[in-house]
Protein backbone atom coordinates (compact mmCIF):
# COMPACT_ATOMS: atom_id res chain seq x y z
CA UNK A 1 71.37 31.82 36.17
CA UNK A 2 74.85 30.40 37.25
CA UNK A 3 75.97 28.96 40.15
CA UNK A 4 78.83 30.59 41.92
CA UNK A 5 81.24 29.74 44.77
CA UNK A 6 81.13 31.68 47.87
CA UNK A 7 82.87 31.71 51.54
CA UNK A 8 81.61 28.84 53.55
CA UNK A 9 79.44 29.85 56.87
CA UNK A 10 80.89 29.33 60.19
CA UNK A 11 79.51 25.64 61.45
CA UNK A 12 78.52 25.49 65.30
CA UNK A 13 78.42 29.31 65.74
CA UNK A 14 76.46 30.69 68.14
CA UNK A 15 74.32 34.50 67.78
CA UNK A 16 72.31 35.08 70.50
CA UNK A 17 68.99 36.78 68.28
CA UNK A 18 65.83 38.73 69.12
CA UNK A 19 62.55 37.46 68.01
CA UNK A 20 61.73 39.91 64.96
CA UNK A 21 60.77 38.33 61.04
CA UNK A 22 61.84 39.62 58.40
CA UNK A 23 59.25 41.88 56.54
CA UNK A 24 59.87 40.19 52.93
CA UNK A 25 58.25 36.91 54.38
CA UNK A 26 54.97 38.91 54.93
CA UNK A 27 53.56 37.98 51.20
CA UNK A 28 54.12 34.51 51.57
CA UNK A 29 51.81 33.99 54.38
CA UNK A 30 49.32 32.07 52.72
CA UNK A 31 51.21 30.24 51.51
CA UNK A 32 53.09 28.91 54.44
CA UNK A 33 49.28 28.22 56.01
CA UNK A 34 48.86 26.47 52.12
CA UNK A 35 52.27 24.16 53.60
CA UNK A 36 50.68 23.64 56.76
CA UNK A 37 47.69 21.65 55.43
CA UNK A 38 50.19 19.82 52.72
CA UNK A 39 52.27 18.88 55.44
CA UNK A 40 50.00 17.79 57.92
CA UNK A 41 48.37 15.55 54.95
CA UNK A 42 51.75 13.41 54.02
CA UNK A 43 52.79 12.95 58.19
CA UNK A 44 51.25 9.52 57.92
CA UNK A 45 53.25 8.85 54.87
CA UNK A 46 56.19 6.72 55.22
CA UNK A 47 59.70 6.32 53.37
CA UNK A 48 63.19 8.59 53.37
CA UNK A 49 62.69 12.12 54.41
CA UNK A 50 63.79 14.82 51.34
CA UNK A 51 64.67 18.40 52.70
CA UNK A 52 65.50 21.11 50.82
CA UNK A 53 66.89 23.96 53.08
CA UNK A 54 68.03 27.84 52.27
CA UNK A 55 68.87 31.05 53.84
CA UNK A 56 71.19 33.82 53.27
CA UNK A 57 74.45 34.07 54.23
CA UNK A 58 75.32 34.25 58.32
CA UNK A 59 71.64 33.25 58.41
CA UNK A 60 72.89 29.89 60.83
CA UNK A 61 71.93 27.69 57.72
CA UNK A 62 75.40 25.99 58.49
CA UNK A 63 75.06 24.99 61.85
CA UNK A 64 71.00 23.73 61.04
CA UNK A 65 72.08 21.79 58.78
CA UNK A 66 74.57 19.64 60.81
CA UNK A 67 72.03 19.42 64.03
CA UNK A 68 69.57 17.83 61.24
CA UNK A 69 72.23 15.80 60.14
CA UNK A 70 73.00 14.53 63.82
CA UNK A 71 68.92 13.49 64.84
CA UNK A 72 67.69 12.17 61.14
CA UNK A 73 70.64 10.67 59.71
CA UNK A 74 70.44 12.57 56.47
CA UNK A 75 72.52 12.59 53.46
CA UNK A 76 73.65 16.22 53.66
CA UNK A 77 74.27 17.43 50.08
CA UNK A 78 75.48 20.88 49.07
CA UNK A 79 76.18 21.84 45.94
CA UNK A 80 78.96 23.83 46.61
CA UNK A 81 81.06 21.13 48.63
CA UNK A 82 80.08 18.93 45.11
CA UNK A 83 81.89 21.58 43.18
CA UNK A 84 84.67 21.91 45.44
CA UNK A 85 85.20 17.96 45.59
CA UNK A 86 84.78 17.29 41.65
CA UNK A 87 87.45 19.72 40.75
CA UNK A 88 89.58 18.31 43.27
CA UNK A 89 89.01 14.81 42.42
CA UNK A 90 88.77 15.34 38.68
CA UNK A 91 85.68 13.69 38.02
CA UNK A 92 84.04 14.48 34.38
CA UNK A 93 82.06 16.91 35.73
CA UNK A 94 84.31 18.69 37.80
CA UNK A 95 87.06 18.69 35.07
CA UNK A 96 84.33 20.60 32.74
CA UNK A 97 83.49 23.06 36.03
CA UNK A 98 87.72 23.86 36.30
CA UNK A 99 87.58 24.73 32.00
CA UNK A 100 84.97 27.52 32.84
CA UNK A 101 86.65 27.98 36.56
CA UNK A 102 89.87 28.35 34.82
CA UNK A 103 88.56 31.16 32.51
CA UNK A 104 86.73 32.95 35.47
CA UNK A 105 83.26 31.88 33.95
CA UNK A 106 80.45 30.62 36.10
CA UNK A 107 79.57 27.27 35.72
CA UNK A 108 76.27 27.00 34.33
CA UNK A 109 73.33 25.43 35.93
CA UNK A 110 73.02 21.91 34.16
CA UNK A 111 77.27 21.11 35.22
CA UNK A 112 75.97 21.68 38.88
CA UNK A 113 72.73 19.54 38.05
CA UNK A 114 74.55 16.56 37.13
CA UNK A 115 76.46 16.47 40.35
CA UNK A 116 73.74 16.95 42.36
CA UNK A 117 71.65 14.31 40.61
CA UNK A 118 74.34 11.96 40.72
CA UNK A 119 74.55 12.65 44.56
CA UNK A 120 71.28 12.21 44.93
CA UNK A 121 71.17 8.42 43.23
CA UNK A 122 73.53 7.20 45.58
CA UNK A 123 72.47 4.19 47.27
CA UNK A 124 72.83 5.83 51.21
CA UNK A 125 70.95 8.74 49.97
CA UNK A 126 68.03 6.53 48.65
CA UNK A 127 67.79 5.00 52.18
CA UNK A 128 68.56 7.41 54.44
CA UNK A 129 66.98 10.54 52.68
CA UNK A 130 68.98 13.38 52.09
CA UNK A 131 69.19 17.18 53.52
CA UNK A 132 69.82 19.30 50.29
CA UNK A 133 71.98 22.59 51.37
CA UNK A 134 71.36 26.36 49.61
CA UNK A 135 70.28 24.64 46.14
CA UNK A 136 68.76 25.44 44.37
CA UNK A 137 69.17 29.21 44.29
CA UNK A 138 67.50 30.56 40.90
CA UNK A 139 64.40 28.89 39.42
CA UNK A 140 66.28 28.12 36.36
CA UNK A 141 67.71 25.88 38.46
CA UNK A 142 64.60 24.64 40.31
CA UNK A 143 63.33 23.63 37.10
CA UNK A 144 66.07 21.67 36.21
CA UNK A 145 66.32 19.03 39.46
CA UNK A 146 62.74 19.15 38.54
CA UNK A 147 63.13 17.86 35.26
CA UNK A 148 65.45 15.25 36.98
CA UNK A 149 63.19 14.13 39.49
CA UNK A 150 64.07 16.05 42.19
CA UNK A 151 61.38 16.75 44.51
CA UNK A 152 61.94 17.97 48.19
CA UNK A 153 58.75 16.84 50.57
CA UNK A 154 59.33 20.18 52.43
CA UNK A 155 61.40 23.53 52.03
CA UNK A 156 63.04 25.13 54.86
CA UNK A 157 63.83 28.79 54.82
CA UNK A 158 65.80 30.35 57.49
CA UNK A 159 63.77 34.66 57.94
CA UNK A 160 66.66 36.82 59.86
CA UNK A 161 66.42 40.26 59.34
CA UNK A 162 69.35 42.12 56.97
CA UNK A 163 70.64 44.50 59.72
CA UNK A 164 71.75 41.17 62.24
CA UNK A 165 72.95 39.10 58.83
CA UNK A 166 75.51 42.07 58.04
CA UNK A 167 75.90 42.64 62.00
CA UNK A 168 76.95 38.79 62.00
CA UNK A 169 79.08 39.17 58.65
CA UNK A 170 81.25 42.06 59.64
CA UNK A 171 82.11 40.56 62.89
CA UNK A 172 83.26 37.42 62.15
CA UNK A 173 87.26 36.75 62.39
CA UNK A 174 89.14 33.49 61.17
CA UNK A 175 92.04 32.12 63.15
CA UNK A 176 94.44 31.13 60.24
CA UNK A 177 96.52 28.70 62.40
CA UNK A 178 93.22 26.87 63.57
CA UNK A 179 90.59 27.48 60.78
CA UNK A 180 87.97 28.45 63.93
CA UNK A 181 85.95 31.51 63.58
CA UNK A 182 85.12 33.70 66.13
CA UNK A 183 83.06 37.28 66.40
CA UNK A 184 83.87 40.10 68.00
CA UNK A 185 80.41 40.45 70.01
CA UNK A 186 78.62 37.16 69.60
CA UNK A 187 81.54 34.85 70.12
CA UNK A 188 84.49 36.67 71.29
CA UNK A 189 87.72 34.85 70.47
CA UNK A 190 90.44 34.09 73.58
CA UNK A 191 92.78 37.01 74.68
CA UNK A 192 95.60 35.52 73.53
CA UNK A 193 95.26 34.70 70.07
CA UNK A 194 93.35 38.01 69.00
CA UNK A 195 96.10 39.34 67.38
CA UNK A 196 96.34 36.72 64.80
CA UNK A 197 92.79 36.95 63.34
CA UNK A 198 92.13 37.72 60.07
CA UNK A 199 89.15 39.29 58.58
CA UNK A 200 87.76 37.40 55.44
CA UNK A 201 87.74 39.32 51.90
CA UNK A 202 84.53 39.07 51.96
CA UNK A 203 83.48 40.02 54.96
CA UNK A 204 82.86 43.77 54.78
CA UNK A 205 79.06 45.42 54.93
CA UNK A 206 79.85 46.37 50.91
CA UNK A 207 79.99 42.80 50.00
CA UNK A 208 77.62 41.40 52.56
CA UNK A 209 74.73 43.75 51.26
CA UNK A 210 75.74 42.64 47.56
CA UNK A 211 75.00 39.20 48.79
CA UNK A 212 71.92 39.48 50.63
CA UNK A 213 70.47 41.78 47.17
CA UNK A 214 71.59 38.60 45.23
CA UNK A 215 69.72 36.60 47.77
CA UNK A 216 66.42 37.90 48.30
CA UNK A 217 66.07 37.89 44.19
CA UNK A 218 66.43 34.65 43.62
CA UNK A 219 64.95 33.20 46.59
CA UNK A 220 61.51 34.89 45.73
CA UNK A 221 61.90 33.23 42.78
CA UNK A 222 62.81 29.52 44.31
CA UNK A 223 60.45 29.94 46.78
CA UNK A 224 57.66 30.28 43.96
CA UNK A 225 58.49 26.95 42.60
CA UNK A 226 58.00 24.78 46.50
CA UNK A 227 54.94 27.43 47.53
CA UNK A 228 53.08 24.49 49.08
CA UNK A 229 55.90 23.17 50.68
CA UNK A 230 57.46 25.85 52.12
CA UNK A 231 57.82 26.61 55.87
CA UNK A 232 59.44 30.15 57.05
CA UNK A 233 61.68 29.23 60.26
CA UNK A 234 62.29 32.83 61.91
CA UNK A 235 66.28 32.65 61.96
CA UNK A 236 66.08 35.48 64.44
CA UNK A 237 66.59 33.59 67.75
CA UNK A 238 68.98 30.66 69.34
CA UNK A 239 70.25 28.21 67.53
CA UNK A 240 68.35 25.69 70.12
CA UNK A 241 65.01 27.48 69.40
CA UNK A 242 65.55 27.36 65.68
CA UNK A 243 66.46 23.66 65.31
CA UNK A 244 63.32 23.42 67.85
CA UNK A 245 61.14 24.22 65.34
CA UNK A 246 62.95 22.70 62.76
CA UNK A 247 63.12 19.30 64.54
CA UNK A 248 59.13 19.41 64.87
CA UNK A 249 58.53 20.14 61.14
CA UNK A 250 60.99 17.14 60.25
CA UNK A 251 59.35 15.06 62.69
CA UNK A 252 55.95 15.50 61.55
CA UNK A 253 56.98 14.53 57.91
């Protein structure tokens, strides 16, 4: 499998959630008690903490991800950003991304390797430990940070049900003047600039259930390759109640 670009999640955004988990995370039950005992066993270890976090889009990954930053001081690494910044910059790598970019080809797994590897074997990363962000998606591409040496201590994976992920999706508006985005019944934008939100492309239920499809296949299949260090965070509340439990599981490590 390839990896492919898509819109970046709102950062700091707040959805006030019920308590309900998802039913797919039912199967991996044992193995989440499996993590427990794994986890428990390596708290008295010592050294950089190595996170590997996922969810599906509008699932709050976004806004986890820079709380975790803030307390633990990791290197926050995602793939996508790599991508973004490589083409930009026109490093090697990214210059061999914009040739299949260019032809509207996905770049294949081992162009997006090599960045993250070379992120990864950075000397602040080494120290400080670093927070890796939605990657890998497919285990094609679990197996190949593998091969690298790649190993996460732990695997965080953000449970919110698909009927408040496509609830959050469709909802969301972007202020073009200011970049902020607001939704219509979590976060209500100010009176006087709703006229001048825009609705993203990809925004609508159509696309959002494509996503979430694409989602839930492959993370079965990541989730396979990290079974004993996986922990299920149910997405499905506050932000403050999610990074709660988050923050503990970090803590412990």
């Amino acid at each position: 499998m390839s990896f492919a670009l898509s819109a970046p999640a709102a950062i700091g955004t707040q959805f006030p959630c019920g308590t309900k988990l998802n039913a797919r995370s039912a199967p991996r039950q044992a193995a989440r008690q499996k993590s427990r005992v794994v986890l428990a066993t390596a708290a008295a270890g010592t050294g950089p903490k190595r996170v590997i976090i996922a969810g599906a889009p509008a699932s709050g990954k976004g806004t986890q991800c820079e709380l975790i930053v803030q307390k633990f001081g990791l290197v926050h690494i995602s793939a996508g950003d790599l991508l973004r910044a490589a083409v930009k910059e026109g490093t090697p790598a990214g210059l061999e991304a914009k040739d299949f970019m260019d032809r509207g080809d996905l770049v294949p797994d081992s162009v997006v390797v090599t960045m993250v590897k070379d992120a990864l074997d950075t000397p602040a990363a080494k120290e400080k430990g670093w927070l890796l962000d939605g990657y890998p998606r497919s285990a094609s591409q679990a197996d190949a940070i593998a091969a690298e040496g790649i190993e996460p201590d732990v695997f965080l994976l953000l449970n919110v049900p698909d009927e408040m992920l496509i609830e959050r999706v469709v909802g969301r508006r972007l202020d073009p003047e200011t970049g902020a985005i607001y939704h219509v019944k979590f976060f209500p934008p100010p009176a006087d600039i709703v006229d001048r939100l825009t609705i993203r492309s990809d925004d609508t239920e159509e696309k959002a259930k494509n996503r979430l499809s694409v989602h839930h296949s492959n993370v079965e299949a990541v989730v396979g390759k990290y079974s004993d260090r996986v922990r299920e965070i149910n997405g499905d509340r506050s932000k403050a109640d999610v990074y709660a439990e988050i923050e503990g599981i970090i803590d412990t490590m």
